[in-house]
Protein backbone atom coordinates (compact mmCIF):
# COMPACT_ATOMS: atom_id res chain seq x y z
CA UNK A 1 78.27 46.66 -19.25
CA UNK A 2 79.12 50.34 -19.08
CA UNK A 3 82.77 50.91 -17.00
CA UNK A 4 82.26 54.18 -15.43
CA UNK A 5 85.09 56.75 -15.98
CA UNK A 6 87.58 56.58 -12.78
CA UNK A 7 86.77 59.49 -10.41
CA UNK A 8 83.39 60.53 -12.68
CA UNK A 9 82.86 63.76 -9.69
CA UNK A 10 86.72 64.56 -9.91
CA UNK A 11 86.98 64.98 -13.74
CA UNK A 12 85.49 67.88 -16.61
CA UNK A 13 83.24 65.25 -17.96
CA UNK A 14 81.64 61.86 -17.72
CA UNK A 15 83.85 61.47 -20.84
CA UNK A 16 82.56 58.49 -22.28
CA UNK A 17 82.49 60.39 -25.29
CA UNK A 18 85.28 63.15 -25.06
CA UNK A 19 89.01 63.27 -26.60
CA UNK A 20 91.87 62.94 -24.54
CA UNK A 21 92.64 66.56 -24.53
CA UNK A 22 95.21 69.30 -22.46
CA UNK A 23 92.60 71.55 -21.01
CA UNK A 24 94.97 74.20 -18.59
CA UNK A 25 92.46 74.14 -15.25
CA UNK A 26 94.22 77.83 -14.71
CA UNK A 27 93.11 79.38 -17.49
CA UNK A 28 90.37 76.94 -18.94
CA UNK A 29 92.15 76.87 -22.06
CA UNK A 30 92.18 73.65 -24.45
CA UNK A 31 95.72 73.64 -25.20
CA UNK A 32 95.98 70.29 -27.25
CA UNK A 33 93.29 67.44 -28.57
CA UNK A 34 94.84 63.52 -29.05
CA UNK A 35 92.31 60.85 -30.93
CA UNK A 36 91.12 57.46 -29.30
CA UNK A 37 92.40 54.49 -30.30
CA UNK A 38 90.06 53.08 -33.05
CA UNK A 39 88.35 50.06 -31.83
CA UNK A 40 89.36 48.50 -34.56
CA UNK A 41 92.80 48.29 -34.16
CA UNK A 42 92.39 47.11 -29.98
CA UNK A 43 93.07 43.47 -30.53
CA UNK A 44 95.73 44.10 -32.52
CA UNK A 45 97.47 45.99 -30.04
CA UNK A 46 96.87 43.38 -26.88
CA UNK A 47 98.34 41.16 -29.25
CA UNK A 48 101.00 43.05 -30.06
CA UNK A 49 101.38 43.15 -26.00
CA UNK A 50 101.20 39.91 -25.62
CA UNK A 51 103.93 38.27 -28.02
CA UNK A 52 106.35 41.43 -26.57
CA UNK A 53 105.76 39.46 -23.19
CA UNK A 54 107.08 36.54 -24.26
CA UNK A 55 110.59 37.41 -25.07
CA UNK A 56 110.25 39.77 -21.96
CA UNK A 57 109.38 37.28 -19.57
CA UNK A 58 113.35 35.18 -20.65
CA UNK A 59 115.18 38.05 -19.80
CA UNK A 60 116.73 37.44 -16.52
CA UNK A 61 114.99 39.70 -13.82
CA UNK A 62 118.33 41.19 -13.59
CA UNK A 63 117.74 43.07 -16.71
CA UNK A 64 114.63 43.78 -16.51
CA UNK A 65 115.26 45.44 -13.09
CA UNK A 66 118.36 47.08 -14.37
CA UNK A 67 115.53 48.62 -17.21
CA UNK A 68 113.23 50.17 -14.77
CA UNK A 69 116.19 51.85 -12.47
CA UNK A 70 117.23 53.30 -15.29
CA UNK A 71 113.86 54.91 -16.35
CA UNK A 72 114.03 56.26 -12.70
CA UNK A 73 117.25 58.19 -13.45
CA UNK A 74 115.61 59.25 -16.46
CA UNK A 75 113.09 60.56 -14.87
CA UNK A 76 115.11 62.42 -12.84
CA UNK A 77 116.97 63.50 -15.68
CA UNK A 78 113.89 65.11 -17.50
CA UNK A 79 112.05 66.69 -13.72
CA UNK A 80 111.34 70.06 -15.12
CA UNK A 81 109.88 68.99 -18.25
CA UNK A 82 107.25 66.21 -16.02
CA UNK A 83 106.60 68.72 -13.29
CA UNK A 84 105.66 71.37 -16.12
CA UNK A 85 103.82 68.79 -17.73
CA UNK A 86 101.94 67.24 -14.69
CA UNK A 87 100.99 70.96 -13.20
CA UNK A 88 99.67 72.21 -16.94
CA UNK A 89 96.96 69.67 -17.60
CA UNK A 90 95.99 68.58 -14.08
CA UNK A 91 96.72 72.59 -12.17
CA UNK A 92 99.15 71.06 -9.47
CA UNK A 93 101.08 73.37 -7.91
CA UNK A 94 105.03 73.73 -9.78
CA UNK A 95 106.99 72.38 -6.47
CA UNK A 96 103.91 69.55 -5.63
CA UNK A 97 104.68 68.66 -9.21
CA UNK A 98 108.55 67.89 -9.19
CA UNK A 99 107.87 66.51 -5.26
CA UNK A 100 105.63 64.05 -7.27
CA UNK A 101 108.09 63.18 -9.77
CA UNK A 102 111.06 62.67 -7.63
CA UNK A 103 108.26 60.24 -5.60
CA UNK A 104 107.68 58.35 -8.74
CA UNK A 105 111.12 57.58 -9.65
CA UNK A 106 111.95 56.99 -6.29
CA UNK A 107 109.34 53.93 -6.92
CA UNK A 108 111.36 52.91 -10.11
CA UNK A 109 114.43 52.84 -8.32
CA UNK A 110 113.11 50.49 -5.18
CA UNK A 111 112.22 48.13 -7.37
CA UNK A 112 114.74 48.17 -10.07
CA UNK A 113 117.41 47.62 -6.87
CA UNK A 114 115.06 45.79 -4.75
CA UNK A 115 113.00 43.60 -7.17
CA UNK A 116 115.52 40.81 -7.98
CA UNK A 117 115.82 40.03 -4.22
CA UNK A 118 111.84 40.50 -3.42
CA UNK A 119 110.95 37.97 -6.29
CA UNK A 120 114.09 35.47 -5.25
CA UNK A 121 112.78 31.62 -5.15
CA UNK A 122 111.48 30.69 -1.87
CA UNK A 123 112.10 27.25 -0.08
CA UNK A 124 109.67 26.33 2.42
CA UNK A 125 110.44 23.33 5.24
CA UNK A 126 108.92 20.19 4.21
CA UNK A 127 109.62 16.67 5.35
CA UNK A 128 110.84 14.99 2.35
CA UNK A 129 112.71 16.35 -1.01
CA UNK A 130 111.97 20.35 -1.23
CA UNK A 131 109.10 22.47 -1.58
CA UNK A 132 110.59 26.01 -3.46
CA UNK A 133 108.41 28.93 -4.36
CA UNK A 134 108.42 30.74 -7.70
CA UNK A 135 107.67 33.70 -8.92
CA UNK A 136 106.19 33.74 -12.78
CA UNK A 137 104.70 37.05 -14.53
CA UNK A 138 100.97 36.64 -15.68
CA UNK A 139 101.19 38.16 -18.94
CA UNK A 140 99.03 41.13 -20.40
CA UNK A 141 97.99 43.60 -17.54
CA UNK A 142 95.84 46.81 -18.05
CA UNK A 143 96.21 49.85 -15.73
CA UNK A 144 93.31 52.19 -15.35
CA UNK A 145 94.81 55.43 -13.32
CA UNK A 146 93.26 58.74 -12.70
CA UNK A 147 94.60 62.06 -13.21
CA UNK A 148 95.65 63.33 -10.06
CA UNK A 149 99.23 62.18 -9.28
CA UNK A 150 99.96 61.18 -13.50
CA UNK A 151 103.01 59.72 -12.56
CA UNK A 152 103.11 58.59 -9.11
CA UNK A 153 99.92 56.61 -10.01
CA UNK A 154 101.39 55.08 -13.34
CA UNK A 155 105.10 54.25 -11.61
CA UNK A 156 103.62 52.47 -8.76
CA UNK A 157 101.56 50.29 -11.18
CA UNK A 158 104.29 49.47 -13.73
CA UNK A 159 107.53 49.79 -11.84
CA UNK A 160 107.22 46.40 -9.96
CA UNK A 161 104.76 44.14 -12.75
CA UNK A 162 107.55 45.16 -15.57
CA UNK A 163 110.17 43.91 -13.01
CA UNK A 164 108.24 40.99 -12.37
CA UNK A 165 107.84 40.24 -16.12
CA UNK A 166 104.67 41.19 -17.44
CA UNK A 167 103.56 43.43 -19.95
CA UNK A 168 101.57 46.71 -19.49
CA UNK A 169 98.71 48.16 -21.70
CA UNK A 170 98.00 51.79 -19.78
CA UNK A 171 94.82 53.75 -19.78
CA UNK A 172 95.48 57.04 -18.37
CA UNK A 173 93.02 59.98 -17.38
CA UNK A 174 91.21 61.92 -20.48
CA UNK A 175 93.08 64.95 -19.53
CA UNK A 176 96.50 64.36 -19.23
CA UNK A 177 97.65 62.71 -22.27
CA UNK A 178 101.11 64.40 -22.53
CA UNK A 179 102.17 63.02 -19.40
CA UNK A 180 100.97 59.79 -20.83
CA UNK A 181 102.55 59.94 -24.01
CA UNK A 182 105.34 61.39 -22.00
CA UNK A 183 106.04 58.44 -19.69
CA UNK A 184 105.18 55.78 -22.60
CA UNK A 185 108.66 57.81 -24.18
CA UNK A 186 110.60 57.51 -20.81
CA UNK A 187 110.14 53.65 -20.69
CA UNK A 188 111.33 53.53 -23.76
CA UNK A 189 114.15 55.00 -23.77
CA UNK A 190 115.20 53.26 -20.76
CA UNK A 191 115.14 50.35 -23.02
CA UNK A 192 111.69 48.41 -22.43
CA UNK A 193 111.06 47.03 -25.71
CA UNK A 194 108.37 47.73 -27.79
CA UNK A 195 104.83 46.44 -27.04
CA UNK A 196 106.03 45.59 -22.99
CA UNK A 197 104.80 49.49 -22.36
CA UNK A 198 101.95 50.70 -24.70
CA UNK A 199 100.06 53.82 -23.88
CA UNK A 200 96.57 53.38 -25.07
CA UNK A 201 93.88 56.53 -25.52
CA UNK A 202 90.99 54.10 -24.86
CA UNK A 203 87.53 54.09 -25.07
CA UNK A 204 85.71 53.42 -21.60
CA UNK A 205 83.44 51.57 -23.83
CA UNK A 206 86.19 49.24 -25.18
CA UNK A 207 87.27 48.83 -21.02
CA UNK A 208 85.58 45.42 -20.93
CA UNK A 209 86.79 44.11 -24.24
CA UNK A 210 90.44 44.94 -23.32
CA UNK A 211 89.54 42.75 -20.04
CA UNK A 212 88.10 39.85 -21.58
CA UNK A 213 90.40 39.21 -24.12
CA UNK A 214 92.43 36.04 -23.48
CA UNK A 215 95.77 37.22 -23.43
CA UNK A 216 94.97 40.44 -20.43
CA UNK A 217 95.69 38.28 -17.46
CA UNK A 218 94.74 41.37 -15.22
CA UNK A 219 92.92 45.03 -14.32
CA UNK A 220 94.22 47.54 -12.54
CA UNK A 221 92.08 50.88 -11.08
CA UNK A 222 92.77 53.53 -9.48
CA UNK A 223 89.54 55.76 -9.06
CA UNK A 224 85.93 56.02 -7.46
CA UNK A 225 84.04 52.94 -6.17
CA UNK A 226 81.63 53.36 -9.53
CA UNK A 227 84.06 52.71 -11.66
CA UNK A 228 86.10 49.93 -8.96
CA UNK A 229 82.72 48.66 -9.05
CA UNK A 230 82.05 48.08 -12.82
CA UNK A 231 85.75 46.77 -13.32
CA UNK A 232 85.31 44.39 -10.45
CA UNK A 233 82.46 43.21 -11.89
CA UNK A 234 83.60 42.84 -15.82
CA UNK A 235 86.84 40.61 -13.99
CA UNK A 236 84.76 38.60 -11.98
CA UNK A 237 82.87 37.26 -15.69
CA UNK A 238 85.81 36.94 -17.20
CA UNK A 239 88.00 35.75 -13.87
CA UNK A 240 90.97 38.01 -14.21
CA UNK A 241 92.73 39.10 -11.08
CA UNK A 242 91.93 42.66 -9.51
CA UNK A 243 93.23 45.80 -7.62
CA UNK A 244 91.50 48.30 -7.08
CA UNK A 245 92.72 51.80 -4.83
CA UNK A 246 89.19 53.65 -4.74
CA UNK A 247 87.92 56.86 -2.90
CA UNK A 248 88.64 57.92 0.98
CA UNK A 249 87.63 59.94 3.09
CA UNK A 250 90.37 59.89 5.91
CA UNK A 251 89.86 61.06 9.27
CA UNK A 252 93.16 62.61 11.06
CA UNK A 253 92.55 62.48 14.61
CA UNK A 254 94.41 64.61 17.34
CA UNK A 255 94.42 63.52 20.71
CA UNK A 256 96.31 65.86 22.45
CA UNK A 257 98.89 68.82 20.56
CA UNK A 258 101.36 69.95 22.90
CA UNK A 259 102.27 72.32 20.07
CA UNK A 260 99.13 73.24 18.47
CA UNK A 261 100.39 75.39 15.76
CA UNK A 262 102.48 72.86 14.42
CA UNK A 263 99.60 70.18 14.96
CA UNK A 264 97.19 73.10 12.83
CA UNK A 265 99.73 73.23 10.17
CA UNK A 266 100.30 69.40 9.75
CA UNK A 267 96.54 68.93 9.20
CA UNK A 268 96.33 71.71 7.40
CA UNK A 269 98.98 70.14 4.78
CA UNK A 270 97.38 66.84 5.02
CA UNK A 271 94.30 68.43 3.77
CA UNK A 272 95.44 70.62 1.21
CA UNK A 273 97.99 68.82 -0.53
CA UNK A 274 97.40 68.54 -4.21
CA UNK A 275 94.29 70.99 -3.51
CA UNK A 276 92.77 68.39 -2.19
CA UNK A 277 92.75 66.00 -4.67
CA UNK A 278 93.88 62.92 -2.95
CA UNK A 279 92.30 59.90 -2.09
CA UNK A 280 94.17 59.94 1.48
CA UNK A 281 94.17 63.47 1.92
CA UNK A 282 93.15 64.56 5.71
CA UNK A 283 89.40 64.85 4.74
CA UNK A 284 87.71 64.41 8.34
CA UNK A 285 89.61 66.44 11.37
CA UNK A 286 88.70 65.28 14.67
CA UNK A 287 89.26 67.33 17.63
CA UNK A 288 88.56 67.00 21.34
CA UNK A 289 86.55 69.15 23.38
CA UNK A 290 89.40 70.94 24.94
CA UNK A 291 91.66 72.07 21.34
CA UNK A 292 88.27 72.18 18.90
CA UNK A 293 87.62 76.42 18.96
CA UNK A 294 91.56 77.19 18.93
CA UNK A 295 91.92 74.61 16.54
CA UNK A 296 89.13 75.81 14.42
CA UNK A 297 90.43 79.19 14.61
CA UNK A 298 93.94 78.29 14.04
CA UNK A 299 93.28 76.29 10.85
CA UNK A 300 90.88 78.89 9.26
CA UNK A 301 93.87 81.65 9.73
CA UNK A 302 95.98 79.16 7.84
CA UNK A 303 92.85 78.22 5.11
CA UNK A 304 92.37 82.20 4.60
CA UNK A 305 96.44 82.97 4.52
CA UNK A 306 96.40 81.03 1.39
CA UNK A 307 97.48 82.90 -2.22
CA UNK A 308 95.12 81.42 -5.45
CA UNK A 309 96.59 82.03 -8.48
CA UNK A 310 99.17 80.34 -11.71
CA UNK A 311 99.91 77.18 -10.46
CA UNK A 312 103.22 77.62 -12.04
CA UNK A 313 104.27 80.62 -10.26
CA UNK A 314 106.01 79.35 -7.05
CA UNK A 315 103.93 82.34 -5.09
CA UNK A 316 100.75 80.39 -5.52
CA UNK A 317 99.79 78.19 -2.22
CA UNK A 318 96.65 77.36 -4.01
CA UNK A 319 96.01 75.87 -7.11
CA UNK A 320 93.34 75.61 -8.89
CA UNK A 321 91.26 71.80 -9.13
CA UNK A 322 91.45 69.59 -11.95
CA UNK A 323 88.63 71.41 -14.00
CA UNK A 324 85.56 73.44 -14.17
CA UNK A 325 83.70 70.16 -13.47
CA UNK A 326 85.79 69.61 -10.40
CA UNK A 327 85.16 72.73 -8.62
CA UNK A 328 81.24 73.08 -9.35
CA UNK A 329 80.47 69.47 -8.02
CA UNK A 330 82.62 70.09 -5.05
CA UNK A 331 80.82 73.51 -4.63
CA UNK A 332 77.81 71.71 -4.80
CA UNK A 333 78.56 69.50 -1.92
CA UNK A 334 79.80 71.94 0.24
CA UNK A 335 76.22 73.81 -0.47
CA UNK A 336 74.33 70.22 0.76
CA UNK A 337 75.93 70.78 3.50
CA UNK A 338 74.56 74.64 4.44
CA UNK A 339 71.33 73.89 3.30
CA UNK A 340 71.21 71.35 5.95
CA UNK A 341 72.31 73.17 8.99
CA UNK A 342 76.58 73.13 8.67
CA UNK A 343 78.09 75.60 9.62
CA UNK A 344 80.64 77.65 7.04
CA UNK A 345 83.77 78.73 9.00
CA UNK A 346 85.62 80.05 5.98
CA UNK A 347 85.83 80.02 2.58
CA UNK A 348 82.90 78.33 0.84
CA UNK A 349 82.81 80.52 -2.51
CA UNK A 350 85.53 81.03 -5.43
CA UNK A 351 87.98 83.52 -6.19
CA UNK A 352 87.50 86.20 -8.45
CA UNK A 353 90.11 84.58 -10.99
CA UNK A 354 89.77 82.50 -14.52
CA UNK A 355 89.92 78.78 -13.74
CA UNK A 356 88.67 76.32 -11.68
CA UNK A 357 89.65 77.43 -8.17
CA UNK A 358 87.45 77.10 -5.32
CA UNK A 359 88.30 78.91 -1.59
CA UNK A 360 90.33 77.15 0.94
CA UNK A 361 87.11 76.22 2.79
CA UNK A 362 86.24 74.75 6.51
CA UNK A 363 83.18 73.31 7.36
CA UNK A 364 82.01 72.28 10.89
CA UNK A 365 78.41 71.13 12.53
CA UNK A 366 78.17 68.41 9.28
CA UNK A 367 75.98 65.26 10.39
CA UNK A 368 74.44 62.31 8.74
CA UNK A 369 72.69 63.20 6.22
CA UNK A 370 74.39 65.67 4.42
CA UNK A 371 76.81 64.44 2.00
CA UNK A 372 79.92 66.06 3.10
CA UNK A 373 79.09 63.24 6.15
CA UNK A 374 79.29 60.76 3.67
CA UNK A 375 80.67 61.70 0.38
CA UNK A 376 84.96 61.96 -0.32
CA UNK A 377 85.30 65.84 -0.84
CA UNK A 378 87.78 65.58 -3.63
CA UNK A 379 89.25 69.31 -2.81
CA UNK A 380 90.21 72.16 -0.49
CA UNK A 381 87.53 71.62 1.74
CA UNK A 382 88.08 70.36 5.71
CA UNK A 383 85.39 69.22 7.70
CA UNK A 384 86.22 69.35 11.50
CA UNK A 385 84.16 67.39 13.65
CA UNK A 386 84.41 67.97 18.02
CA UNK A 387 84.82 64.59 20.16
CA UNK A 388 84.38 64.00 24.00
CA UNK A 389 86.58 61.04 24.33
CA UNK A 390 88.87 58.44 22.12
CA UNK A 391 85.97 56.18 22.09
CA UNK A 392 83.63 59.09 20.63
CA UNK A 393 86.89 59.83 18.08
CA UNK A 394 87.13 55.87 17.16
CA UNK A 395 83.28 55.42 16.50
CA UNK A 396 83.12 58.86 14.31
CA UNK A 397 86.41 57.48 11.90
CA UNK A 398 84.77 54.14 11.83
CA UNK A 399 81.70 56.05 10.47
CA UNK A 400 82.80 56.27 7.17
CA UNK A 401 81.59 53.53 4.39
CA UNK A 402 85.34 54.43 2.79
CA UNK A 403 88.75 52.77 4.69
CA UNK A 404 92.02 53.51 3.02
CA UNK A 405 93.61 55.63 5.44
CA UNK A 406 93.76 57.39 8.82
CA UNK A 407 96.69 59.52 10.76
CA UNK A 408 96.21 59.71 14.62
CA UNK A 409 98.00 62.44 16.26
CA UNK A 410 99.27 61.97 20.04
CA UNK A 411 102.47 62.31 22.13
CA UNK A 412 101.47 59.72 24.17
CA UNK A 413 102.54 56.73 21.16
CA UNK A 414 101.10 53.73 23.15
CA UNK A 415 97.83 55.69 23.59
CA UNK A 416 98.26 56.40 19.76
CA UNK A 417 99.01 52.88 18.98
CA UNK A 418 95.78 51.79 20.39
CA UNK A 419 93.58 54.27 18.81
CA UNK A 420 95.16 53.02 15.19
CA UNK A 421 94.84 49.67 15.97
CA UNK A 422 90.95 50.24 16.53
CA UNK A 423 91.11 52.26 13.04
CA UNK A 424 88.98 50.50 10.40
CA UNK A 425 91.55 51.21 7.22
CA UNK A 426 94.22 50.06 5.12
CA UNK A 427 96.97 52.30 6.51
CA UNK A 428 97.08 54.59 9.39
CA UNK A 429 100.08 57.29 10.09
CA UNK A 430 100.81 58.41 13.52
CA UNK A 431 102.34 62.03 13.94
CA UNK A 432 102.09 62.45 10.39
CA UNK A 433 99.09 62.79 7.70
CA UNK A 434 98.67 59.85 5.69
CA UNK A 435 101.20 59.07 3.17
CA UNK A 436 103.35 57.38 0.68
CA UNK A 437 106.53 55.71 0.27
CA UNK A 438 108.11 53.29 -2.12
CA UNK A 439 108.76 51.06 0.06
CA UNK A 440 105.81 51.05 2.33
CA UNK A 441 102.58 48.55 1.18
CA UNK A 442 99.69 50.87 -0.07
CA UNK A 443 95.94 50.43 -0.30
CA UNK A 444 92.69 50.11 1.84
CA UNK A 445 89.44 48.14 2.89
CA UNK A 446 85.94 48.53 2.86
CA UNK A 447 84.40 50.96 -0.24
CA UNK A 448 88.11 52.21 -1.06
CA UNK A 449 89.26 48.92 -2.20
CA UNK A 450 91.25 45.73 -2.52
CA UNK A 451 94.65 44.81 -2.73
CA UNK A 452 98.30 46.40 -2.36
CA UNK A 453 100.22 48.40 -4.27
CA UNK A 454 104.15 49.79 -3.03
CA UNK A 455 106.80 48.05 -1.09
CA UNK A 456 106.90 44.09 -1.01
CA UNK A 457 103.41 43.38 -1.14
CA UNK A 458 102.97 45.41 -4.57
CA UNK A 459 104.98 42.74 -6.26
CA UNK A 460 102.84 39.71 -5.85
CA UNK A 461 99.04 41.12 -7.09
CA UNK A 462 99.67 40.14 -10.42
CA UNK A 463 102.58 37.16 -10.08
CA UNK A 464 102.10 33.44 -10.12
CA UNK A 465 103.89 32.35 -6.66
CA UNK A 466 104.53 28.80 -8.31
CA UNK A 467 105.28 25.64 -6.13
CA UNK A 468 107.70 23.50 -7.59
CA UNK A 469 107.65 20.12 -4.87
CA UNK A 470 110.26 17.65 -5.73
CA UNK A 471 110.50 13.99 -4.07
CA UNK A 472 112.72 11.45 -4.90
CA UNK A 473 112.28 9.15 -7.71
CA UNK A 474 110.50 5.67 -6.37
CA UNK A 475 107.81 3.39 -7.38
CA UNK A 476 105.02 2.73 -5.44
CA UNK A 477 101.86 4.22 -4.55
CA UNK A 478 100.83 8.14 -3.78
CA UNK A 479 98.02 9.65 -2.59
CA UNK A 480 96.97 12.67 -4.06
CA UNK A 481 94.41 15.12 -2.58
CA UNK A 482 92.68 18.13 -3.79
């Protein structure tokens, strides 16, 4: 079984057989080159993982909490050296970068204050003695994350499974291995002992050995349904639990904007944040009849205003994508598209710069059959669709074979209400582009996924919730079912 690299359109190479390397998406320079672990010495180091759980596990979740807020303030602590990390190898731009890592530690900190309560023993109302609920940790877990939010991804993996109790083995993206290496060193200084946190440069092809091995109780993955799809699969032999937070292709819908500019520039964030590169960025605009040409016109004065350039230099509005890679496949689709009968509104070429920048570009007239219709358009590329009716708006989001998120704008909020509940998604925002908080349950349906990461609900994906029932002692007869 081949496990596809997470994200294969959204990274320089299929990678199977590339170094984790630096490569600045600015300048196309290879900055710095980092080995694979040697097959060889895998086993050793899930074992490794696996006897540091044990002693782990004992420590009262009080501590282990108390360990994970701390590596939040550390975080903190160190912001300029993550957010100059995070923008060098993956091109975000400098303030996106520290926004990210004061959104990862704010992650570390909800669950190193709010864990201990979350995970308290439940007692449920039975007639008879008690029924109590426990929370256990699993044991080994691997984490598969992509490259596009390096630490928000890793924190809201790790922050609540290490409060839980279990151990974490962590795969990160081919080309950011300083901010893995980076965030392997921030654990441990916060104190989690050796072997509970292990960075691993991995193989893909040693993916479903890591999986199967006895003591790996669990897979994470963050990245495209081809690689979901392969890990799914490889757990499903081997029977290991799952989650996996795949592609999306949300649709923000306005309803009415009794201030259009600042409906244009909301969108217009939700779209571009990141470039782009999310998986719940604002991929699919849909307008009614009655706003779609201002609308159109409004956004593509925003798209054009736009400064490309150093990602570092807080003047830049738009960075470049993740890598050369990146930008030609997204180029590509956008191309589908006009070949087909789309119309281009703005953008659609690159800027005359070094790097892997693409225009700010808007796309309208796209239909089935093209694969901007279908396809997640991992960059700075809108697609803005005109509707007759909330009906029309409802059918066209439901179109999509992806359902992680949605954002409905309105300032009617019952009429807004009832065009989310009819939303077929994980999440859906309303006056706001989708988002994320720490405390807020994360994750989607259909092709983008399974399972829930953030708030309450990211605790218990990989925890036994043990029932301890207790009766009291007599003789005589039982019945037992099951």
């Amino acid at each position: 079984m081949t496990v596809h690299n997470p994200h294969p359109h959204k990274t320089d190479s299929d990678s199977a057989h590339r170094p984790f390397a630096t490569v600045n998406p600015a300048t196309g320079e290879q900055l710095r080159e980092f080995p694979f672990l040697d097959s060889s010495e895998v086993p050793a180091v899930i074992e490794r993982a696996h006897e540091a759980f044990g002693a782990w596990r004992r420590r009262p979740v009080e501590e282990r909490a108390a360990v994970v807020r701390r590596a939040g303030e550390l975080l903190l602590e160190r912001r300029d050296e993550f957010a100059r990390l995070v923008t060098l190898e993956m091109g975000k731009l400098i303030r996106e970068s520290h926004f990210e890592v004061k959104l990862a530690a704010s992650i570390l900190t909800y669950y190193g204050e709010k864990g201990p309560e979350l995970l308290a023993p439940q007692r449920l109302p039975v007639k008879g003695g008690e029924a109590v609920l426990v929370n256990e940790p699993l044991g080994v877990l691997l984490g598969i994350q992509p490259w596009n939010f390096p630490l928000y991804q890793v924190a809201r993996f790790a922050a609540p499974y290490l409060v839980v109790g279990n151990s974490i083995l962590l795969k990160h993206a081919e080309i950011c291995p300083q901010s893995a290496l980076a965030l392997e060193q921030l654990f441990h200084d916060a104190g989690v002992p050796e072997g509970v946190y292990t960075n691993v440069f991995l193989k893909i092809a040693d993916v479903e050995g890591v999986i199967a091995h006895p003591a790996v109780q669990g897979v994470s993955l963050t990245g495209s349904e081809r690689a979901g799809a392969s890990v799914a699969q490889i757990a499903g032999r081997h029977l290991k639990r799952c989650v996996l937070e795949l592609g999306g292709s949300d649709p923000l819908i306005i309803l009415d904007a009794p201030d259009l500019a600042q409906t244009i520039q909301a969108a217009a964030t939700g779209r571009l944040a990141n470039t782009g590169q999310s998986c719940v960025a604002a991929k699919r605009l849909i307008v009614p009849n009655e706003l779609y040409e201002p609308f159109v016109a409004g956004l593509a004065q925003v798209f054009a205003g736009l400064t490309p350039g150093d990602p570092m230099d807080p003047a830049t509005t738009l960075g470049p994508l993740s890598s050369e890679r990146a930008a030609r496949d997204l180029l590509a689709q956008v191309q589908d598209a006009l070949d087909k009968g789309a119309t281009l509104i703005t953008g659609g070429g690159r800027p005359d710069l070094p790097g892997a920048f693409v225009d700010a570009t808007i796309l309208t007239d796209v239909k089935p059959g093209m694969r901007a219709y279908s396809e997640e358009l991992f960059g700075p590329v809108a697609v803005v669709y005109r509707v007759s009716s909330d009906d029309e708006a409802v059918a066209l989001a439901n179109s999509s074979p992806y359902g992680l998120g949605g954002a409905v704008f309105c300032s009617d909020l019952e009429r807004a209400r009832a065009v989310a509940d009819r939303l077929e998604s994980g999440m859906v925002w309303i006056n706001h582009p989708t988002s994320s908080q720490a405390d807020l349950p994360f994750g989607g349906i259909k092709r983008s996924g399974f399972g829930r990461e953030l708030g309450h609900l990211g605790l218990f994906e990989f925890t036994n919730r043990k029932l301890i029932r207790t009766l009291p002692a007599k003789t005589g007869s039982a019945q037992v079912a099951g």
